[in-house]
Protein backbone atom coordinates (compact mmCIF):
# COMPACT_ATOMS: atom_id res chain seq x y z
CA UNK A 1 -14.78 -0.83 -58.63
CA UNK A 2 -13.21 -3.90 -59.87
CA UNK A 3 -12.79 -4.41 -63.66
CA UNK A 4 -12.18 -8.07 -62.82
CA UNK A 5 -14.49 -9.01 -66.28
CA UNK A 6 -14.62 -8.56 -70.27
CA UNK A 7 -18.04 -6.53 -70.16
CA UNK A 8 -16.82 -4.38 -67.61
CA UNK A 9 -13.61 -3.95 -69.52
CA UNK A 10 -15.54 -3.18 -72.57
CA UNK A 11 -17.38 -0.92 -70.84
CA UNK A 12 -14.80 1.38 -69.80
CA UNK A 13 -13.04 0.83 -73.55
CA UNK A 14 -16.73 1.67 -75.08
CA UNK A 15 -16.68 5.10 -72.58
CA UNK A 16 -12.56 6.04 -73.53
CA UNK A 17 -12.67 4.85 -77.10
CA UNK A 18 -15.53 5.29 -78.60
CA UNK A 19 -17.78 7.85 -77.40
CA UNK A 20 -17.63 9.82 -80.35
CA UNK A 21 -16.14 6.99 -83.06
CA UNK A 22 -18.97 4.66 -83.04
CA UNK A 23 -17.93 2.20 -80.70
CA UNK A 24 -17.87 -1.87 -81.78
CA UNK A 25 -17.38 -5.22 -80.70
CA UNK A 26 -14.34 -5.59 -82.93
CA UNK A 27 -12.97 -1.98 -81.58
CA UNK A 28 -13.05 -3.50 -78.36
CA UNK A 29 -11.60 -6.91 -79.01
CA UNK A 30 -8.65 -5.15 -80.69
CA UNK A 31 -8.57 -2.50 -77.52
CA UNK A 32 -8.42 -6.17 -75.31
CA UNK A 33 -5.75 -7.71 -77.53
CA UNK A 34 -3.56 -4.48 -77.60
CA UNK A 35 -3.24 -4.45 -73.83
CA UNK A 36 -2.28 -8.33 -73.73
CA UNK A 37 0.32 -7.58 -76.49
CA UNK A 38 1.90 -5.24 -74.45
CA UNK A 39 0.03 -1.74 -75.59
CA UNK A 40 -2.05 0.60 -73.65
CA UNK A 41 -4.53 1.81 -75.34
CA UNK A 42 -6.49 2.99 -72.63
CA UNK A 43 -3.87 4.93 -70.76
CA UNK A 44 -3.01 6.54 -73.99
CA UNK A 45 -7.22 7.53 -74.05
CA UNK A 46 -6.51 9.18 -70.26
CA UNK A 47 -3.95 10.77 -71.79
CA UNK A 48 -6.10 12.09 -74.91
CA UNK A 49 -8.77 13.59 -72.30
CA UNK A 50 -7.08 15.10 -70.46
CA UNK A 51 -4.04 17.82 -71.60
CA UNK A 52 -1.07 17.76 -69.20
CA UNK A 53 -2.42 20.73 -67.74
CA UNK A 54 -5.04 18.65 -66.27
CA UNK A 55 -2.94 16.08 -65.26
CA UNK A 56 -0.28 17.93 -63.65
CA UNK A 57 -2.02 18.97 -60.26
CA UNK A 58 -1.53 15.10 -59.12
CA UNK A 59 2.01 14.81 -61.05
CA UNK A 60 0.34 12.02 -64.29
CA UNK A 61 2.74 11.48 -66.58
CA UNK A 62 2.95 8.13 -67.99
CA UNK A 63 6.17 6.87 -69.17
CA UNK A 64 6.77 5.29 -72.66
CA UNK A 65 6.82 1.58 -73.11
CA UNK A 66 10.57 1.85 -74.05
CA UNK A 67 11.62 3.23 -70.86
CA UNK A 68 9.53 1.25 -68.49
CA UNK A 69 10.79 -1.98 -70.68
CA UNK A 70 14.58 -0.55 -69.89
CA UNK A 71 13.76 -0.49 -66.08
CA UNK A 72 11.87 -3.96 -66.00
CA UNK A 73 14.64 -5.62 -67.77
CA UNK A 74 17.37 -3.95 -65.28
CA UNK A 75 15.17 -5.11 -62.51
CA UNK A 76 14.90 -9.35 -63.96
CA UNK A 77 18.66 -9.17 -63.91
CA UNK A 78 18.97 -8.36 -60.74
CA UNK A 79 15.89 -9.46 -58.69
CA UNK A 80 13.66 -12.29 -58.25
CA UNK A 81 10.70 -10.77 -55.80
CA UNK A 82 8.08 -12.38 -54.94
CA UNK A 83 5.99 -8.83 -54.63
CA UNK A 84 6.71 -5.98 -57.45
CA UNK A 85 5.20 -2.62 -55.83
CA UNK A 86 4.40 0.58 -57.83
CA UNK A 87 3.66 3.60 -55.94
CA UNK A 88 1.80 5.68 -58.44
CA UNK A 89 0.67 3.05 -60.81
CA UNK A 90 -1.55 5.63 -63.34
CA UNK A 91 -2.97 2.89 -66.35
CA UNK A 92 -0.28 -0.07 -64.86
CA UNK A 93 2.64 0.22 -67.00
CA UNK A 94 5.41 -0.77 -64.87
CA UNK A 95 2.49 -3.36 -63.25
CA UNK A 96 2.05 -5.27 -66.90
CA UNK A 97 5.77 -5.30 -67.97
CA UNK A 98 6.52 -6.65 -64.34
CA UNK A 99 3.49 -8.86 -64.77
CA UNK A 100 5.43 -10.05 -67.68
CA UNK A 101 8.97 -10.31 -66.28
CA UNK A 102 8.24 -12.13 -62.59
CA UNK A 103 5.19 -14.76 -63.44
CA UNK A 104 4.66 -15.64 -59.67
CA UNK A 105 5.35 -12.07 -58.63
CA UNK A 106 1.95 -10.28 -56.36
CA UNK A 107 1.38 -7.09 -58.08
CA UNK A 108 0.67 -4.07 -56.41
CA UNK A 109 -0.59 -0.76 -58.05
CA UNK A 110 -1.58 2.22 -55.61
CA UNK A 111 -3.43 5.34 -57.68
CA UNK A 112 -4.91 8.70 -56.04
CA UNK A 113 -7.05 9.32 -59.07
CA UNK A 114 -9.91 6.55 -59.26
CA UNK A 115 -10.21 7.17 -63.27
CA UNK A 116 -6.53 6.08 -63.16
CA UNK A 117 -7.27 3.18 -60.96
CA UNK A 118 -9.97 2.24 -63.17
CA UNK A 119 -7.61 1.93 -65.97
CA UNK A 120 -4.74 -0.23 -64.43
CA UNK A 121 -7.57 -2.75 -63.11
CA UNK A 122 -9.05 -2.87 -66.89
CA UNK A 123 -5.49 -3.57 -68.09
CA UNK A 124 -4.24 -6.07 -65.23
CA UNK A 125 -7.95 -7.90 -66.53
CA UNK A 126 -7.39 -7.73 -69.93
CA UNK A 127 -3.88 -9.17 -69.75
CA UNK A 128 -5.05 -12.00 -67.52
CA UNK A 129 -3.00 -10.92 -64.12
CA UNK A 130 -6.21 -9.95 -61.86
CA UNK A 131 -5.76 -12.97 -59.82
CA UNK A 132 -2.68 -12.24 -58.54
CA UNK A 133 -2.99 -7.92 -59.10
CA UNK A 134 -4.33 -5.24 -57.07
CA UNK A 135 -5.07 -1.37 -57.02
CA UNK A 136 -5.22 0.40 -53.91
CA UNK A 137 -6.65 3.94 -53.73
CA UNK A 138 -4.56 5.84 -51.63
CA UNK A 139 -2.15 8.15 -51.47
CA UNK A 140 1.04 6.46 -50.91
CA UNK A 141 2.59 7.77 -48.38
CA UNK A 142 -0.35 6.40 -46.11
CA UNK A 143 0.55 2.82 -47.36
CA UNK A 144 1.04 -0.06 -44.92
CA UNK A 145 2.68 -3.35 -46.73
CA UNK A 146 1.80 -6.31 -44.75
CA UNK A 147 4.82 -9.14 -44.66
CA UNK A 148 6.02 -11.37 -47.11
CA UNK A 149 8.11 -14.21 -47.55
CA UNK A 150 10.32 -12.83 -50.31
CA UNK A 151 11.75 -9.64 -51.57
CA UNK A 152 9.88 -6.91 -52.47
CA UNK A 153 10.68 -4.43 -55.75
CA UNK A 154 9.60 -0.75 -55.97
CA UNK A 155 9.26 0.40 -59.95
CA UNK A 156 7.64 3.05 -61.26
CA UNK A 157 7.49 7.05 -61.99
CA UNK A 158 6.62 8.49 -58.76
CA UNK A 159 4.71 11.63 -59.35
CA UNK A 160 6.47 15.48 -59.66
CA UNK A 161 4.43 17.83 -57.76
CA UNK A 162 6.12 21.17 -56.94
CA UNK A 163 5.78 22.01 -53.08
CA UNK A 164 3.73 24.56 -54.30
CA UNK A 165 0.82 22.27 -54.84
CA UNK A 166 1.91 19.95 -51.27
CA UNK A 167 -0.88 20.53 -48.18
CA UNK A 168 1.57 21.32 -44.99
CA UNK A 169 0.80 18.51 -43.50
CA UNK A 170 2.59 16.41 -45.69
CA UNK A 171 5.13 18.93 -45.56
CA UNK A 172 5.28 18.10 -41.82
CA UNK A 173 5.15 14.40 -42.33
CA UNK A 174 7.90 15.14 -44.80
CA UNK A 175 9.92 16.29 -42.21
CA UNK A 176 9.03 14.01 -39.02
CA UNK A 177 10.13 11.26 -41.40
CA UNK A 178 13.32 12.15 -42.38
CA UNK A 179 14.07 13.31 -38.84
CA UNK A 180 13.24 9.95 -37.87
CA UNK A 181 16.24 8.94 -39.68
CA UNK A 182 18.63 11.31 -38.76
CA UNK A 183 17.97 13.97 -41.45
CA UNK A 184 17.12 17.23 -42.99
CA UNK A 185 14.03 17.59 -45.27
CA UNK A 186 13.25 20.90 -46.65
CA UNK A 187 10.01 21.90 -47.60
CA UNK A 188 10.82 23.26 -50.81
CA UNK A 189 10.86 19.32 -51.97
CA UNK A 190 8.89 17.89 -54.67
CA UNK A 191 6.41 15.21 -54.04
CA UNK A 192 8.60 12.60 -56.08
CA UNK A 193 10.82 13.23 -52.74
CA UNK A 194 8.32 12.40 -50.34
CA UNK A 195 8.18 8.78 -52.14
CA UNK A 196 11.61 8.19 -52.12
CA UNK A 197 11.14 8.51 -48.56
CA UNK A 198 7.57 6.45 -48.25
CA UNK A 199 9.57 3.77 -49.41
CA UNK A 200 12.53 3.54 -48.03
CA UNK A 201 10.02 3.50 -44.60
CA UNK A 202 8.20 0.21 -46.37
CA UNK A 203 11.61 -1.40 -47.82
CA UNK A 204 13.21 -4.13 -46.05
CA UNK A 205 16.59 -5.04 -46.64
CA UNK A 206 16.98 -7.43 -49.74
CA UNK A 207 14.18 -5.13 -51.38
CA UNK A 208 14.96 -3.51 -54.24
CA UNK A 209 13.81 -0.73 -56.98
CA UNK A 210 14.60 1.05 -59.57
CA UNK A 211 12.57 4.80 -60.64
CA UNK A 212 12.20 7.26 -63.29
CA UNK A 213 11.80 10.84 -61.61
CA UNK A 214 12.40 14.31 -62.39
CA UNK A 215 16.38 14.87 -62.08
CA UNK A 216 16.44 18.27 -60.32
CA UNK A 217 16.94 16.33 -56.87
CA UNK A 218 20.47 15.58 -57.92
CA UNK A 219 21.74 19.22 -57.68
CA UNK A 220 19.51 21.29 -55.62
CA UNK A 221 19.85 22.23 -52.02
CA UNK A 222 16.19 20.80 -51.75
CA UNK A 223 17.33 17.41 -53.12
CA UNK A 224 19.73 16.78 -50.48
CA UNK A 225 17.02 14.27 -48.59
CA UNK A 226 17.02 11.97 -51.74
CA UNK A 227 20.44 12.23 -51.96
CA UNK A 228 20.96 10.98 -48.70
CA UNK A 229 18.80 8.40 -48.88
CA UNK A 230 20.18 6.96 -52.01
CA UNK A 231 23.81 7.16 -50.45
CA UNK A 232 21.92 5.64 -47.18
CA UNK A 233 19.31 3.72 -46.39
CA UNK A 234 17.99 2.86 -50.03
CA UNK A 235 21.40 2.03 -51.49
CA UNK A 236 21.86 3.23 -54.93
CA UNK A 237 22.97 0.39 -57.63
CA UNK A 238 23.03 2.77 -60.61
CA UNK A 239 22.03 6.31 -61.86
CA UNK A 240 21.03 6.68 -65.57
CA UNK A 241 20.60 11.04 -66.59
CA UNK A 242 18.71 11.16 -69.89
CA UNK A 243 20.19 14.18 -71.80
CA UNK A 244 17.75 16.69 -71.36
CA UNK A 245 17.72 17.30 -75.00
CA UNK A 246 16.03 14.05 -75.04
CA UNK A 247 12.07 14.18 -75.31
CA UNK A 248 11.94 11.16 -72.83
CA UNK A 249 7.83 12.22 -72.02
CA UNK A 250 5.95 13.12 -74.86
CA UNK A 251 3.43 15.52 -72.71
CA UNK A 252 6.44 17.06 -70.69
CA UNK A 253 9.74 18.58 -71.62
CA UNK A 254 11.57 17.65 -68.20
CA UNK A 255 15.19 15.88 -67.64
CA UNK A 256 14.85 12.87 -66.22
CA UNK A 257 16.91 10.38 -64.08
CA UNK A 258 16.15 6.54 -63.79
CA UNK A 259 17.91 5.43 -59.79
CA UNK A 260 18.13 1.86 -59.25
CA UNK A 261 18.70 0.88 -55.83
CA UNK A 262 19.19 -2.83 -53.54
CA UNK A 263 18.14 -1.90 -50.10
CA UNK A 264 20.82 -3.08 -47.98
CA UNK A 265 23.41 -4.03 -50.49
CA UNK A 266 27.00 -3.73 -49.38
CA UNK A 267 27.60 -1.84 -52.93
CA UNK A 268 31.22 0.39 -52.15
CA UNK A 269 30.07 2.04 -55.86
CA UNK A 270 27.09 2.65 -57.96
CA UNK A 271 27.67 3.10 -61.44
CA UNK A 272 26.34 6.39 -63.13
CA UNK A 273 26.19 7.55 -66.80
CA UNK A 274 24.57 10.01 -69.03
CA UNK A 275 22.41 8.53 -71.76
CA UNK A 276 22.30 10.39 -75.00
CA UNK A 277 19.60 8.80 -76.62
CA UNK A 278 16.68 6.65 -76.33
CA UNK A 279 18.54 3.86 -78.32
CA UNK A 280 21.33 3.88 -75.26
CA UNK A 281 18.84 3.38 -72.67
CA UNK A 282 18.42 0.27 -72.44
CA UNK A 283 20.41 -1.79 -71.15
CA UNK A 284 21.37 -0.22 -67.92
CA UNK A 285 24.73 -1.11 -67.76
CA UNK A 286 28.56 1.03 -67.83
CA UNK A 287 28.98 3.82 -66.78
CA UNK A 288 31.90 5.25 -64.66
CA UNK A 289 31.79 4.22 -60.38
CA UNK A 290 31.17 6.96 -57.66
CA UNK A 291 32.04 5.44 -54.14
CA UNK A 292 29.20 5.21 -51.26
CA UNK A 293 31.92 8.23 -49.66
CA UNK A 294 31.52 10.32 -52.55
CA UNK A 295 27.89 9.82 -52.77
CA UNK A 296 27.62 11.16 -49.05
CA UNK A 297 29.76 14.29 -49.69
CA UNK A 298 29.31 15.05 -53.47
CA UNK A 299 26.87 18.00 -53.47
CA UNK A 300 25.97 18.14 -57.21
CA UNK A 301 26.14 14.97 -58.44
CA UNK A 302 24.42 15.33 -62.63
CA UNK A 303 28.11 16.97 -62.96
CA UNK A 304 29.43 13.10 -62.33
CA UNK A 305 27.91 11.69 -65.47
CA UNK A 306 29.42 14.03 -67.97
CA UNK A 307 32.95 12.44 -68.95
CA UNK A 308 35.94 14.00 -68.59
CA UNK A 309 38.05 14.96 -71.55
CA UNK A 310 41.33 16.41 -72.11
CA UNK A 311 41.26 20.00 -72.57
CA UNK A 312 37.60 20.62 -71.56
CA UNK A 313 38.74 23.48 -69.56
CA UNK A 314 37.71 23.69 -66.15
CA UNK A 315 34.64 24.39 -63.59
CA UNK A 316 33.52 28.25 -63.70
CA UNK A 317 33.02 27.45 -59.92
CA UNK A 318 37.03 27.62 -59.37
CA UNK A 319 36.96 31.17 -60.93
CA UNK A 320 33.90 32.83 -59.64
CA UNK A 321 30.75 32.40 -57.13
CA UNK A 322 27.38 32.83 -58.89
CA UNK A 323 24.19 34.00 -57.29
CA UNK A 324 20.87 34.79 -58.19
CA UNK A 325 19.54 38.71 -57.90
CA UNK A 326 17.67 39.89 -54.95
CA UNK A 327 13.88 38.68 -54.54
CA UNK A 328 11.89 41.55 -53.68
CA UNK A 329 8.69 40.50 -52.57
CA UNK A 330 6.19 42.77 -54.49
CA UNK A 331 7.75 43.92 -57.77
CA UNK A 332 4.73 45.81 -57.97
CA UNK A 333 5.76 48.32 -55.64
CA UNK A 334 9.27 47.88 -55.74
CA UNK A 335 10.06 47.90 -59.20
CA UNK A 336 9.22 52.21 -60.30
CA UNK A 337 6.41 52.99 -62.31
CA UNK A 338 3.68 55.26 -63.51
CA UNK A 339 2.00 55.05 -60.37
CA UNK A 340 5.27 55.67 -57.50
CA UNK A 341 5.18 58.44 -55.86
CA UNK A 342 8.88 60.84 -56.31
CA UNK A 343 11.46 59.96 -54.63
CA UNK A 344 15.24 60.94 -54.49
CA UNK A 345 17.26 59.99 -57.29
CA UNK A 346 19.98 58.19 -55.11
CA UNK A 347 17.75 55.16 -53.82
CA UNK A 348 16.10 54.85 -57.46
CA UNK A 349 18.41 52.03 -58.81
CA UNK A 350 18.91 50.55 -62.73
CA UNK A 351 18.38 47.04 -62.24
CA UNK A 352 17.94 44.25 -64.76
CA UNK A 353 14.09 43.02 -64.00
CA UNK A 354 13.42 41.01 -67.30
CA UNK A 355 14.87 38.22 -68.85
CA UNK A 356 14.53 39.97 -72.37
CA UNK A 357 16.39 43.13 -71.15
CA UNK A 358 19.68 40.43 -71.10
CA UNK A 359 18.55 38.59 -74.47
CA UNK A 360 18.14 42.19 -76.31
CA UNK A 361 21.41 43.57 -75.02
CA UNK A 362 23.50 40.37 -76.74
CA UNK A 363 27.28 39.97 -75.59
CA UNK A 364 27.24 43.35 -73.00
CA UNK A 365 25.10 46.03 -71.88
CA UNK A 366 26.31 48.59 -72.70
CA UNK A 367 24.29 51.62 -71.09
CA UNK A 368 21.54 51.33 -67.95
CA UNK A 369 19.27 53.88 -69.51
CA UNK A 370 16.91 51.05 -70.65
CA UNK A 371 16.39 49.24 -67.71
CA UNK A 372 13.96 50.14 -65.01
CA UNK A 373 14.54 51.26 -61.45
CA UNK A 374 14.57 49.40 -58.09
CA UNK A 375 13.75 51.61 -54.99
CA UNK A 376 16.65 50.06 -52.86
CA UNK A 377 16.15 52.28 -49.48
CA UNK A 378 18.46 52.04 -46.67
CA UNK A 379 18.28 50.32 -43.38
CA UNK A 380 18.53 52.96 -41.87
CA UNK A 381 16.03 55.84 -43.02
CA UNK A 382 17.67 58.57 -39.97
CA UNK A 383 21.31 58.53 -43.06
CA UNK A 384 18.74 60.61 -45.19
CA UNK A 385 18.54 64.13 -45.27
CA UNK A 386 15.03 66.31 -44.17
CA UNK A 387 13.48 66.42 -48.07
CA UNK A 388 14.68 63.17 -48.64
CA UNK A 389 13.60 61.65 -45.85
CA UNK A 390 10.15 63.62 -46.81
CA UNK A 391 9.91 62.00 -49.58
CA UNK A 392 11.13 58.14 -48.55
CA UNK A 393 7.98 58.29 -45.68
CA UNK A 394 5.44 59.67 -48.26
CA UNK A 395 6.48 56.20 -50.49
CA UNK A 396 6.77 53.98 -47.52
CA UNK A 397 3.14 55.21 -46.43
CA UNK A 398 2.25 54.69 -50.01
CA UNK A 399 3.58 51.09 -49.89
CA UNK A 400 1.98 50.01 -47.01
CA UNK A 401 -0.93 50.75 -47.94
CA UNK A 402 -0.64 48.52 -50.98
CA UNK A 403 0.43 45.79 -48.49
CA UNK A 404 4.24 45.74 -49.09
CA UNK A 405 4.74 44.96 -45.75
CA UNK A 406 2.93 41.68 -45.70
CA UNK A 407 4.26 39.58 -48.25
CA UNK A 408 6.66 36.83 -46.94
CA UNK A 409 9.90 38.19 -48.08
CA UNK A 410 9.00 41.48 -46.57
CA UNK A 411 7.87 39.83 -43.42
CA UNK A 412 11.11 38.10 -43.00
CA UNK A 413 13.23 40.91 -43.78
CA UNK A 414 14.43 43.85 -41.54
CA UNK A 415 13.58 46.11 -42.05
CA UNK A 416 10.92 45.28 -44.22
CA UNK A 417 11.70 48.31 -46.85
CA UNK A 418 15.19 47.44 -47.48
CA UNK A 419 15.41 45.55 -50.62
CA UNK A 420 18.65 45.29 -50.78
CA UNK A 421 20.14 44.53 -54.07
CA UNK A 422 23.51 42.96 -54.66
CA UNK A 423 26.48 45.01 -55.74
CA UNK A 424 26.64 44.75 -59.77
CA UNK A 425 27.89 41.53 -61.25
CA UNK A 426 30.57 41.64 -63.96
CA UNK A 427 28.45 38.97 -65.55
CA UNK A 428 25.13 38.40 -65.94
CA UNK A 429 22.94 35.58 -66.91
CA UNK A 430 19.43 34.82 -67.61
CA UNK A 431 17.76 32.10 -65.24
CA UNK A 432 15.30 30.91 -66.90
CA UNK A 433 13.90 30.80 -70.65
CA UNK A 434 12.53 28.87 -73.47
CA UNK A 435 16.36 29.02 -75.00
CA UNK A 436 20.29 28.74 -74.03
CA UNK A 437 21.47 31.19 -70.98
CA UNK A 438 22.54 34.51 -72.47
CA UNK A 439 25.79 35.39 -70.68
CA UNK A 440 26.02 39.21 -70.83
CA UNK A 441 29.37 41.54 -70.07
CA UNK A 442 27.74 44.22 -67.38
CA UNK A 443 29.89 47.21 -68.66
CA UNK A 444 26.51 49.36 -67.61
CA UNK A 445 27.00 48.37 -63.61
CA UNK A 446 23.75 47.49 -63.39
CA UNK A 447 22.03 45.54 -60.71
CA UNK A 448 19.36 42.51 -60.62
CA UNK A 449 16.59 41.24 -59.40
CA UNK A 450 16.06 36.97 -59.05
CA UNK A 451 15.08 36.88 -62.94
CA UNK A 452 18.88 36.55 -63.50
CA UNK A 453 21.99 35.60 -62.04
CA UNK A 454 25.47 37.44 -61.39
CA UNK A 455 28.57 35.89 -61.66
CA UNK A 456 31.38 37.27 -59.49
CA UNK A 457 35.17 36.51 -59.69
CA UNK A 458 36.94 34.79 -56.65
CA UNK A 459 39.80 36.91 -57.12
CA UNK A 460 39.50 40.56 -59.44
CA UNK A 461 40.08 40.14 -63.31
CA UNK A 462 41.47 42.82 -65.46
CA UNK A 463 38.66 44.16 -67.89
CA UNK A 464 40.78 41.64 -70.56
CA UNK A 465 40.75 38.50 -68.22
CA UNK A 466 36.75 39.26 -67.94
CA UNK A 467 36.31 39.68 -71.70
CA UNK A 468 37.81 36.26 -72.24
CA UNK A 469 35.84 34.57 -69.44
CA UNK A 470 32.59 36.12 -70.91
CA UNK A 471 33.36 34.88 -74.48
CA UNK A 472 34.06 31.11 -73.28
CA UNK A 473 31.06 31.39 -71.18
CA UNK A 474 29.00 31.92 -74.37
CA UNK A 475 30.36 29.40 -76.16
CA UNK A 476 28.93 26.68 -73.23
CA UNK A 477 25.41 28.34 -73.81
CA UNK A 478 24.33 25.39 -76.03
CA UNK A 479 25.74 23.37 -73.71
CA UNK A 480 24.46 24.44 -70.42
CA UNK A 481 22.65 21.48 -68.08
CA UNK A 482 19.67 23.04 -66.13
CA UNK A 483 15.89 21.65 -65.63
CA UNK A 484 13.88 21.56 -68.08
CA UNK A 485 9.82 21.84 -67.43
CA UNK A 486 6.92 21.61 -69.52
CA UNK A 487 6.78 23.86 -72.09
CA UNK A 488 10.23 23.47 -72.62
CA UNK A 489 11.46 26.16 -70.00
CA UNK A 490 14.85 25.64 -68.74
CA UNK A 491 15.56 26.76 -65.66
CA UNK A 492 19.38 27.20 -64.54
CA UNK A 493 20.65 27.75 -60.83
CA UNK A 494 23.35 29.05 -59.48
CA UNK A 495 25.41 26.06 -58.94
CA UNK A 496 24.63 24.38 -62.20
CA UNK A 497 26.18 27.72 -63.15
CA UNK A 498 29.03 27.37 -61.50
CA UNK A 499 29.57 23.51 -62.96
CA UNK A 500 29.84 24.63 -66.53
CA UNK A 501 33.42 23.81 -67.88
CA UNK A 502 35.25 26.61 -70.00
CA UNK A 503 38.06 27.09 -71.41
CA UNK A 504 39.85 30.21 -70.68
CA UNK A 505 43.50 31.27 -69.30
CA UNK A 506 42.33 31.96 -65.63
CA UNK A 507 45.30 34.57 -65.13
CA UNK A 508 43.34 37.38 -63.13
């Protein structure tokens, strides 16, 4: 449907905005003139109806007017296209302020959610740019962009959808693409990755873009496609981390990272920074260079952005190797209760299973009695004597018939029953949580399970080197760089881990 009219946009502003206020002529001339001033009243209506809860399955979260002004401004400095492209358009945000900034520019919105669709074609009407504006409904990475005379610039917030919620096929088209380039995609990416890679299929060199996504593709093993095709194909121009203290969404507590890009540019540097506040954002300038070489073979790159001062300390990654606690696959049957049938005392291991057991225990734990117990059962069941072995098939029988066998991680393990857990960690730390790590001295020995991570030393530290190491580990908690997601969870991995900067005497 094409709001291409006033009475169809008043319409749709009578149906958002005034349902249940009364609706009136002068309600909707003012809706009207907000949009051509620059507002958007109607996205902000989407946005009232429906929580983020609603909106996340398709990965809607619309981006304030002073960030999308930052990246619009960024873009007129640099560009002059003759086509401005957004590939998940939502009300037209980044389709109005380019609207504003190129004059002669074709505007192109695409929108999977018709509602959404709806909305940018009402705005592109009321601010007078539907004769040289469209909104296609389609998923993006089915979009085929005919020629043009002219450069071409991608700008928006492509959506964040956790693999979770991605169909295999696009999974599979995920990874046909990327092969097709010479790469590895994993299908543990994020749907913000599989646009990165939708458009650097439609780019042509002297295109350009710049995007707002979620920031987790800079570190994780899952990110490395994006990575590669900013250090690639796409060409990365700049990189602009929002502290992820920063509320930069209103609706959703997640760090975010604006990537501008010239497709083809013979750039030997892109400029990075880290932007403390909203005030900073704009313009997108400074920030310290990091070579196309580096870009190829840095594996973390947020760590870049943080400056460098004298007597920061150094990374905990030259002391010690972090990694997350064994997954188990059912904690329901691996994880003793009520319910478990006996079994020897030997394979009946005190593990850390909740985040809270670490918070509650404060700088050490001091004592495993606590903490429940992991069956951790051997490869090999024939090591076990005759009433032990007795007792190990009467739980194993018990187990499978609960379905331990089936789940994934069981599936893909052999054998299936052995869970087994990582030797104890000197130091343990809390993955994820609505608060700063907790970094806890494991005097009890105790194991854990993938709610928590264990930091091991390169090279053994005396119980006094460890105690020091521990101490200046807790004094980063405050300022420890993970992912944030809505809700405010923070969510640390391993490596991030492992780029925290302390200061401490390293002497073993």
């Amino acid at each position: 449907m094409e709001l291409a009219s006033e009475r169809e946009l008043a319409g749709l502003c009578r149906a958002l905005l005034g349902a249940s206020r009364g609706a009136s002529p002068a309600l909707v001339d003012a809706c009207a003139a907000a949009i051509r001033s620059g507002a958007d009243p109607l996205g902000d209506a989407l946005c009232a109806l429906r929580s983020p809860a609603e909106r996340r399955p398709l990965g809607a979260t619309y981006t304030p007017s002073t960030i999308v002004d930052a990246m619009i401004r960024w873009a007129a400095q640099r560009a002059h296209p003759a086509r401005v492209v957004d590939p998940g358009c939502g009300s037209g945000r980044f389709l109005l302020a380019a609207g504003r900034a190129f004059p002669r520019a074709e505007l192109v919105g695409v929108e999977i959610d018709p509602l959404a669709a709806a909305l940018a074609r009402a705005n592109l009407a009321a601010a007078g740019l539907t004769s040289r504006a469209r909104v296609i409904e389609a998923d993006y990475r089915a979009l085929a962009l005919e020629p043009i005379a002219g450069a071409t610039l991608f700008a928006g917030n492509p959506p964040y959808v956790r693999h979770h919620a991605i169909a295999p096929r696009w999974k599979a088209w995920l990874s046909a693409r990327a092969a097709a380039r010479g790469l590895a995609a994993s299908q543990l990416a994020g749907l913000h990755v599989h646009f990165l890679v939708a458009t650097a299929d439609l780019a042509r060199p002297g295109d350009a873009g710049v995007f707002i996504t979620a920031a987790e593709w800079l570190d994780v093993n899952y990110g490395r496609l994006a990575r590669d095709l900013f250090a690639g194909p796409l060409g990365l121009v700049r990189l602009d981390l929002l502290d992820p203290a920063l509320r930069a969404f209103p609706d959703a507590q997640a760090t975010a990272v604006i990537a501008a890009f010239e497709v083809g540019g013979e750039h030997a540097a892109a400029r990075i920074r880290r932007v403390r506040s909203l005030d900073a954002l704009d313009p997108l300038t400074g920030g310290r260079p990091l070579s196309r070489a580096r870009q190829a073979g840095e594996p973390r790159w947020s760590a870049l952005t943080a400056p460098r001062r004298a007597g920061e300390g150094i990374e905990l990654g030259e002391l010690c190797r972090v990694h997350r606690g064994q997954v188990t696959g059912a904690n329901r049957i691996w994880i003793a209760g009520g319910d478990t049938p006996p079994l020897p005392p030997p394979v009946l291991i005190p593990a850390v299973t909740r985040a809270r057991e670490l918070f509650a225990a404060g700088a050490e734990l001091a004592t495993s009695a606590p903490l429940r117990r992991v069956v951790d059962l051997p490869g090999d069941l024939d090591q076990l004597d005759q009433e032990a072995r007795a007792l190990v098939d009467r739980f194993l029988s018990w187990a499978r018939a609960r379905g331990a066998d089936r789940p994934y991680v069981a599936r893909h393990r052999d054998p299936w029953w052995a869970v087994r857990l990582l030797p104890p960690a000197p130091i343990l730390v809390t993955y994820m949580a609505r608060r700063p790590p907790a970094f806890v001295q494991n005097r009890a020995g105790a194991r854990h399970l993938n709610i928590a991570h264990g930091v091991y030393p390169r090279q053994p530290m005396t119980p006094a080197a460890l105690d020091r190491l521990a101490a200046a580990l807790r004094a980063t908690a405050d300022r420890a760089i993970g992912r944030t997601y809505a809700g405010g969870l923070v969510k640390l991995e391993p490596r991030e881990i492992e780029r925290l900067r302390v200061r401490v005497d390293p002497t073993p």
